[in-house]
Protein backbone atom coordinates (compact mmCIF):
# COMPACT_ATOMS: atom_id res chain seq x y z
CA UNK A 1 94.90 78.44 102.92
CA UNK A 2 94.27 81.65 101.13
CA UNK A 3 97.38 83.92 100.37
CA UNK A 4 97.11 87.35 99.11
CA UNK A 5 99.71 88.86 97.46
CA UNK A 6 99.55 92.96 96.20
CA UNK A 7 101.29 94.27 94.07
CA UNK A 8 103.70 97.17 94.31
CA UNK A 9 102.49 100.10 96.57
CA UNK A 10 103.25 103.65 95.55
CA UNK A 11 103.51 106.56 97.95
CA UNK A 12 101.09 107.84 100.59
CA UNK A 13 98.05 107.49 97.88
CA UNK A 14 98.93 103.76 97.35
CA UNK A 15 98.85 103.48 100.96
CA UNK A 16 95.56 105.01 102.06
CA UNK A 17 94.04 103.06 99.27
CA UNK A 18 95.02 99.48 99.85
CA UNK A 19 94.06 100.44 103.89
CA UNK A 20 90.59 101.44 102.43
CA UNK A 21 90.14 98.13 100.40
CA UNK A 22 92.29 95.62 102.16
CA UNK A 23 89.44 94.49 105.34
CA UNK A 24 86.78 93.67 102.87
CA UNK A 25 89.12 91.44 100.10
CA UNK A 26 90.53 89.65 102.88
CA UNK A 27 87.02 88.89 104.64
CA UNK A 28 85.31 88.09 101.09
CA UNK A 29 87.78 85.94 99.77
CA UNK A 30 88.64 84.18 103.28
CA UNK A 31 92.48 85.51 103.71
CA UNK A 32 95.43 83.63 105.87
CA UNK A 33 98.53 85.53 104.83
CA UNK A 34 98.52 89.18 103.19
CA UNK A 35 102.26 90.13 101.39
CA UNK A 36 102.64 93.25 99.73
CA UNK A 37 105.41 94.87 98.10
CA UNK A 38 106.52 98.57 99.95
CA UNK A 39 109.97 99.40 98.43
CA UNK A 40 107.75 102.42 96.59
CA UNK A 41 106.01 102.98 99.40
CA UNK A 42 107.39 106.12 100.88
CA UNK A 43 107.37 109.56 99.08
CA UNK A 44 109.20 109.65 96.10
CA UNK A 45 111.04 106.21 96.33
CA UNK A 46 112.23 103.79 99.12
CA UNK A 47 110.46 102.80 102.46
CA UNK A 48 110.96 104.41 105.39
CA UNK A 49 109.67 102.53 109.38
CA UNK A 50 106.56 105.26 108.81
CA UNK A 51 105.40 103.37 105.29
CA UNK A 52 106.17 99.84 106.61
CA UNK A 53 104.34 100.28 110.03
CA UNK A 54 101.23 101.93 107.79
CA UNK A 55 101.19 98.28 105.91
CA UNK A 56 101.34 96.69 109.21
CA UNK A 57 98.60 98.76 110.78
CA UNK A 58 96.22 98.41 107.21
CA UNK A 59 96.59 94.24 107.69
CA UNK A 60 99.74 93.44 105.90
CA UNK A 61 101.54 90.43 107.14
CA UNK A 62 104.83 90.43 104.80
CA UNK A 63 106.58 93.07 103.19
CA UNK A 64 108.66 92.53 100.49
CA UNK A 65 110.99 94.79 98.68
CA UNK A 66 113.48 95.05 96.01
CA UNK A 67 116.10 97.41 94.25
CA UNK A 68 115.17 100.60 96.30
CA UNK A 69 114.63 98.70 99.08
CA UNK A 70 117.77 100.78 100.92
CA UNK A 71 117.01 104.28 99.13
CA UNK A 72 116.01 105.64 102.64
CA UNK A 73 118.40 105.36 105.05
CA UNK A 74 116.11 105.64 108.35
CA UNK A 75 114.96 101.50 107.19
CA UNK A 76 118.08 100.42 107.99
CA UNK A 77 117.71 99.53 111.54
CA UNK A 78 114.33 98.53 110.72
CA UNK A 79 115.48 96.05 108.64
CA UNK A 80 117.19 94.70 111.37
CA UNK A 81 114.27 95.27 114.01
CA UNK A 82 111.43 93.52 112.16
CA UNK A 83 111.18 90.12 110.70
CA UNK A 84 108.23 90.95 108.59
CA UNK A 85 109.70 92.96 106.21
CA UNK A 86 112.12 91.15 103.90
CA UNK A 87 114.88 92.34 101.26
CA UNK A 88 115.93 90.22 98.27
CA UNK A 89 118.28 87.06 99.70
CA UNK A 90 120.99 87.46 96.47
CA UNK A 91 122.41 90.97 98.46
CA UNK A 92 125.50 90.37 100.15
CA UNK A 93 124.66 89.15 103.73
CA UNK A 94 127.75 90.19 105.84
CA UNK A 95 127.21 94.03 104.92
CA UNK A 96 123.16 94.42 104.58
CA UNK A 97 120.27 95.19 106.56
CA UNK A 98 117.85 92.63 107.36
CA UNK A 99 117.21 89.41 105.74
CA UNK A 100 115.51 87.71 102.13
CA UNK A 101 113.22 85.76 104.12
CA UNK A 102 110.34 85.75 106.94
CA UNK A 103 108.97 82.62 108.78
CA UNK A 104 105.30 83.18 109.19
CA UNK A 105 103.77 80.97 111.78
CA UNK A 106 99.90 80.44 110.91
CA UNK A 107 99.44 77.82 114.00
CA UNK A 108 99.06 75.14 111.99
CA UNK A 109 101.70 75.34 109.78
CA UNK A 110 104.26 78.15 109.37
CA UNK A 111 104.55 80.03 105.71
CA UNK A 112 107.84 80.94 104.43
CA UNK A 113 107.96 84.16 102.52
CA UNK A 114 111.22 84.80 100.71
CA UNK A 115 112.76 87.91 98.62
CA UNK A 116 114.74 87.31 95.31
CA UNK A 117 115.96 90.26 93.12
CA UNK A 118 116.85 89.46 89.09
CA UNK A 119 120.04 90.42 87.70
CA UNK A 120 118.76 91.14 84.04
CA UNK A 121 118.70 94.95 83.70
CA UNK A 122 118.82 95.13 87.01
CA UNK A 123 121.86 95.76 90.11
CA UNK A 124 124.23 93.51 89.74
CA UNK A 125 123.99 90.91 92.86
CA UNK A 126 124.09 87.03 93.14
CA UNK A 127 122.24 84.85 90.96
CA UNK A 128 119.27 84.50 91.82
CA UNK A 129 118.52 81.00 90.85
CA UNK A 130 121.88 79.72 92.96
CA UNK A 131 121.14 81.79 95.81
CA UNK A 132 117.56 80.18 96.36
CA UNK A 133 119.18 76.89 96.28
CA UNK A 134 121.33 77.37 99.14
CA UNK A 135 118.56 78.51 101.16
CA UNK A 136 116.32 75.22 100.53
CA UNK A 137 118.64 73.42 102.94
CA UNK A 138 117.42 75.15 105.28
CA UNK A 139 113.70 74.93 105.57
CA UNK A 140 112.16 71.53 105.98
CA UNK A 141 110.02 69.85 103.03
CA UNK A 142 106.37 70.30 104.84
CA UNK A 143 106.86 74.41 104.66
CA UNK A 144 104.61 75.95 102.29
CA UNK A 145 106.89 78.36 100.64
CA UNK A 146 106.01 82.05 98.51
CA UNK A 147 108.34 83.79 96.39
CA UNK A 148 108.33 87.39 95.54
CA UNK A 149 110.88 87.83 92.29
CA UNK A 150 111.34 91.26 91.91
CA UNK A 151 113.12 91.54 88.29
CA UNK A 152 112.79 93.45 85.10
CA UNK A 153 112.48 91.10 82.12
CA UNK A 154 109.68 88.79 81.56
CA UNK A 155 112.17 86.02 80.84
CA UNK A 156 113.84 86.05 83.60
CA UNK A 157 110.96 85.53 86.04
CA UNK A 158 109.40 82.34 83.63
CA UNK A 159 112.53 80.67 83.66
CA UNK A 160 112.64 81.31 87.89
CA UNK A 161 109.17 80.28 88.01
CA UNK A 162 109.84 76.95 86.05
CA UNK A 163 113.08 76.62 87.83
CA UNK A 164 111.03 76.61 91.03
CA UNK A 165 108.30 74.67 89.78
CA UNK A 166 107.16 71.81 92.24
CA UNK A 167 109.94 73.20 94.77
CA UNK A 168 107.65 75.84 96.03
CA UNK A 169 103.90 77.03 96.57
CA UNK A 170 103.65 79.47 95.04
CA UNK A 171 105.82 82.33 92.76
CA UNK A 172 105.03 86.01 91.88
CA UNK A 173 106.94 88.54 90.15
CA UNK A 174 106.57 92.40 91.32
CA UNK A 175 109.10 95.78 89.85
CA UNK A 176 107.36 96.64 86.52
CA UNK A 177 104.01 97.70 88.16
CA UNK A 178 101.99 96.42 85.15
CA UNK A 179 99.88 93.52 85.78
CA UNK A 180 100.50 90.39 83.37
CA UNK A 181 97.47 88.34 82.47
CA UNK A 182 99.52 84.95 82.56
CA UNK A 183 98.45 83.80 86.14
CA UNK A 184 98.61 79.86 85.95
CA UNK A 185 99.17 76.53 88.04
CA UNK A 186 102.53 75.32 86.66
CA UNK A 187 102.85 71.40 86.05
CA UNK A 188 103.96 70.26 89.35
CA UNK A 189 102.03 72.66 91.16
CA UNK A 190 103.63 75.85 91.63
CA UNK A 191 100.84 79.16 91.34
CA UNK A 192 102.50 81.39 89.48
CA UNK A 193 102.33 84.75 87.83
CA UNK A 194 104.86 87.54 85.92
CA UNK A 195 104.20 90.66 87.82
CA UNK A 196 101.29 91.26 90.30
CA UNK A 197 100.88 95.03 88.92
CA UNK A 198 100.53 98.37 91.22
CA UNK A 199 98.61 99.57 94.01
CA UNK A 200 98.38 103.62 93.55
CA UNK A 201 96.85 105.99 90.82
CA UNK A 202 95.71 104.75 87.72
CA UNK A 203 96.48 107.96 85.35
CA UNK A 204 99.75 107.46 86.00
CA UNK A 205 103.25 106.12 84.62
CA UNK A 206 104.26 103.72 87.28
CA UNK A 207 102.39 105.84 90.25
CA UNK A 208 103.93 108.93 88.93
CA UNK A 209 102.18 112.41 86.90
CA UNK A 210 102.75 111.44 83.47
CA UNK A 211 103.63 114.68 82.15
CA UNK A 212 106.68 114.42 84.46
CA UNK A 213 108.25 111.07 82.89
CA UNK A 214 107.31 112.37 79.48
CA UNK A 215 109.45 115.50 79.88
CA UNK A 216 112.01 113.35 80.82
CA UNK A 217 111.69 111.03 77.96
CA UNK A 218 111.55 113.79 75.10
CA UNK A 219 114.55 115.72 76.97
CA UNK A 220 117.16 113.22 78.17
CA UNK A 221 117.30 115.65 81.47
CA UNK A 222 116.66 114.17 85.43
CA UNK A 223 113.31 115.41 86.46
CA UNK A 224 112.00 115.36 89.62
CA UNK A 225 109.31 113.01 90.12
CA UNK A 226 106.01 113.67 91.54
CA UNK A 227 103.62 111.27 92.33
CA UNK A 228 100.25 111.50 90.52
CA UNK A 229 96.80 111.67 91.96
CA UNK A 230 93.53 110.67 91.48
CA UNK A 231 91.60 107.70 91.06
CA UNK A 232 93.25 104.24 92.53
CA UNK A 233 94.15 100.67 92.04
CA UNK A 234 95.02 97.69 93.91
CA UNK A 235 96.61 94.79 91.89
CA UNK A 236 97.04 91.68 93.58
CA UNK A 237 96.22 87.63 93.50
CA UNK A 238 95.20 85.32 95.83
CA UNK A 239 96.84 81.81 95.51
CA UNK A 240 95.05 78.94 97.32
CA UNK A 241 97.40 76.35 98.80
CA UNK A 242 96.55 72.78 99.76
CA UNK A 243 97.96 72.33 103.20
CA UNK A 244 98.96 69.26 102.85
CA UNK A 245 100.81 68.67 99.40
CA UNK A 246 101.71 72.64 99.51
CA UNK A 247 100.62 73.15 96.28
CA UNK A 248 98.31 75.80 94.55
CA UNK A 249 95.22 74.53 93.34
CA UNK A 250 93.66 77.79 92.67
CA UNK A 251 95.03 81.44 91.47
CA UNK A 252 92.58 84.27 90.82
CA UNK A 253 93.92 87.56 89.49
CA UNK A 254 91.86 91.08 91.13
CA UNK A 255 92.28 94.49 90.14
CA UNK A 256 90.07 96.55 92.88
CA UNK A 257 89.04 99.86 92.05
């Protein structure tokens, strides 16, 4: 099977540009499962049901999210509502929305997609590496497993994707919204790379007008940020799993213009 994962999608520009690409990457490259991240989906920050449901509607199967995944309010209940859209699994599970992890059933098989959030830099939740193995014990050992790791530093997401090495299909890391050019089969199998990258404008500083973030940067002072314009991006990989061992045996890396 052929799973596409995309990289962090920024604003309304993000999203009418993965909608324009998205039918003809996953009919080229023969697509099963599409999982995007959309916690920068909405207008300025956050996702709201209007940014998830445009995902949806463009032929995303999995949403994932991650430290501003609860900066809207109105997703709350939408959290709740829809399975397909997934927060990290190390937030506290008595008092938030949603859950870290959707069961995808492909007919054949079913595809677990699960959330994790680093701690490095980051808010200050569970650990990630002893939340995930809680959560093995309940899956059985024929479900091919995918991991978004949202987290900050670099380290952090090798050591979770050695950690999970042979224990999973299949790991990527989204937040930084800069593509890393370190996609690779790990030793027992696992596809794995640092950060996907960004889907939204390319003369930009993480989707936003740069001459916003450096005002910031040379005056210490909160600025409001504006999302920049222009010409687009969509960062993503496709891992291909074996169906039967659940391993990768192919990663490609795409940046579509």
């Amino acid at each position: 099977m052929n799973v596409l994962a995309i990289g962090d999608v920024v604003a309304q520009v993000g999203l009418d540009f993965l909608r324009e690409k998205l039918p003809k990457i996953k009919k080229e490259y023969q697509i099963n499962l599409v999982i995007a991240n959309g916690e920068n989906s909405a207008e300025g920050n956050g996702i709201t049901p209007y940014s998830a449901n445009f995902l949806f509607d463009s032929g995303v199967d999995v949403v994932t999210t991650g430290n501003h995944a609860f900066s809207r309010k109105e997703i709350y209940e939408f959290f709740d509502e829809n399975e397909n859209i997934i927060r990290p699994l190390n937030y506290p599970d008595k008092t938030t929305p949603g859950k870290g992890y959707s069961v995808v059933d492909l007919l054949r098989y079913e595809v677990i997609v699960l959330n994790l959030m680093g701690t490095m830099y980051m808010d200050n939740l569970s650990c990630p590496f002893k939340t995930i193995d809680k959560i093995f014990s309940q899956f059985k050992e024929d479900h091919i497993i995918i991991v978004d790791f949202h987290a900050e530093a670099t380290s952090e997401k090798r050591a979770m994707g050695f950690y999970l090495d042979g224990k999973i299909s299949a790991i990527f890391g989204t937040h930084t919204h800069v593509a890393t050019a370190d996609e690779c089969i790990l030793k027992n199998g696992t596809g794995y790379i640092t950060d996907v990258g960004m889907t939204g404008p390319i003369d930009s500083v993480l989707g936003i007008k740069p001459n916003v973030i450096i005002e910031r940067l040379k005056t210490k002072l909160p600025v409001k940020f504006e999302t920049a314009g222009g010409r687009c991006k969509m960062e993503c990989v496709i891992f291909r799993i074996n169906e039967q061992n659940k391993k990768t045996e192919a990663i490609k890396r795409l940046t579509v213009i």
